[in-house]
Protein backbone atom coordinates (compact mmCIF):
# COMPACT_ATOMS: atom_id res chain seq x y z
CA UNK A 1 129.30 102.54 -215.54
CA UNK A 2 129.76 98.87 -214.41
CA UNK A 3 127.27 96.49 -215.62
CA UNK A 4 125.47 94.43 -212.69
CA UNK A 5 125.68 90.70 -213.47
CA UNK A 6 122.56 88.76 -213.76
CA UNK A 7 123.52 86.25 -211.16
CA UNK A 8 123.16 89.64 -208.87
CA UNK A 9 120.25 90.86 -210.19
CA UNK A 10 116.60 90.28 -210.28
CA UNK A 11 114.16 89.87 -213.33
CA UNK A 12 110.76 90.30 -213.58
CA UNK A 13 109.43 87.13 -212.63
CA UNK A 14 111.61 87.43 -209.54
CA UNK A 15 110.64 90.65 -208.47
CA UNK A 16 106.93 89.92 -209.34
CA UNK A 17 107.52 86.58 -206.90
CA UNK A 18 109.42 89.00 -203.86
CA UNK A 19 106.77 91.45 -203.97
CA UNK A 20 103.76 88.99 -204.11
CA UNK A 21 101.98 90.63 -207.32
CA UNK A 22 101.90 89.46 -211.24
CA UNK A 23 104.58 90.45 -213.55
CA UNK A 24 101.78 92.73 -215.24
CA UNK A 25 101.60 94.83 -211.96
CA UNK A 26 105.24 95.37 -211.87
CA UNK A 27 105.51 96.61 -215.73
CA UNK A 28 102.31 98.92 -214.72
CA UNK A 29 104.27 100.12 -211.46
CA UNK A 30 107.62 100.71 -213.44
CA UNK A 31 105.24 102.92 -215.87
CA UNK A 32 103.70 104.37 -213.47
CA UNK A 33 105.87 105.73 -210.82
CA UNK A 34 109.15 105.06 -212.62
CA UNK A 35 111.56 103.19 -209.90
CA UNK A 36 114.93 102.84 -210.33
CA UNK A 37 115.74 99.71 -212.78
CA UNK A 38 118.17 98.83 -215.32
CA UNK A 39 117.22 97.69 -218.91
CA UNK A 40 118.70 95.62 -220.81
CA UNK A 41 116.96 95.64 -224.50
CA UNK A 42 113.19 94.18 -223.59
CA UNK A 43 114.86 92.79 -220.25
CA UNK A 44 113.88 94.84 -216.61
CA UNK A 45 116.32 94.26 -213.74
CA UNK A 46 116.54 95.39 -210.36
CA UNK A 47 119.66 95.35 -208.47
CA UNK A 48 118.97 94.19 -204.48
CA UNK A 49 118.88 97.84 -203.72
CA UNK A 50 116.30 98.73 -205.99
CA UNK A 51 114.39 96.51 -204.96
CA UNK A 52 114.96 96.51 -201.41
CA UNK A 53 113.44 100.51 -202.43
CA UNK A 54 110.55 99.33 -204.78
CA UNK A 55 109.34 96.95 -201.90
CA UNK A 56 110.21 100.32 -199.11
CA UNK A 57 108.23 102.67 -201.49
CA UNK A 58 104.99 100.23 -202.08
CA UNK A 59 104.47 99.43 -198.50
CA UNK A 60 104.62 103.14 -197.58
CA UNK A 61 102.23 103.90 -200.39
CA UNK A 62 100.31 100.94 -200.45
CA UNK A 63 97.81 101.53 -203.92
CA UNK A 64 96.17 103.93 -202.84
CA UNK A 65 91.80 103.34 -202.36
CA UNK A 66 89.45 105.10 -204.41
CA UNK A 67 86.05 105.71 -204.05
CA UNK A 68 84.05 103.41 -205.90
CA UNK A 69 80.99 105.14 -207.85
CA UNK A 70 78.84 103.42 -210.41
CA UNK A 71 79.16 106.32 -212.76
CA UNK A 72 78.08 109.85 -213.00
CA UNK A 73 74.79 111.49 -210.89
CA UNK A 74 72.18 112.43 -212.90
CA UNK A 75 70.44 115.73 -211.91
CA UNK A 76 67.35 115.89 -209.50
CA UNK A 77 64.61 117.94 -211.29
């Protein structure tokens, strides 16, 4: 397995910056749907391919729109 080098690669704050959302969103989209990344201890990096992916995968499935309800119906008696 060869080891990308960080002048290659892109951190957080990088991909956070390409994809136009905070580094939060990222860590919740890595979570979340898992795309391909290396780690490197605490340290997330994407290779230009993964992200080039990441950014082909979120624009296809743009978050997706939920109904917005202010809770739970109470019965009509």
């Amino acid at each position: 397995m060869t080891i990308p080098s960080p002048e290659k690669d892109f951190d957080l704050a990088a991909v956070a910056a390409e994809m136009g959302m905070s580094e939060r969103w990222v860590r919740q989209e890595i979570a979340r749907h898992k795309p391909k990344h290396s780690r490197y201890g605490q340290k997330i990096r994407f290779t230009r391919e993964q992200l080039d992916t990441f950014k082909a995968i979120f624009e296809t499935n743009k978050v997706p729109t939920r109904k917005v309800t202010s809770g739970p119906r109470k019965k009509a008696s």
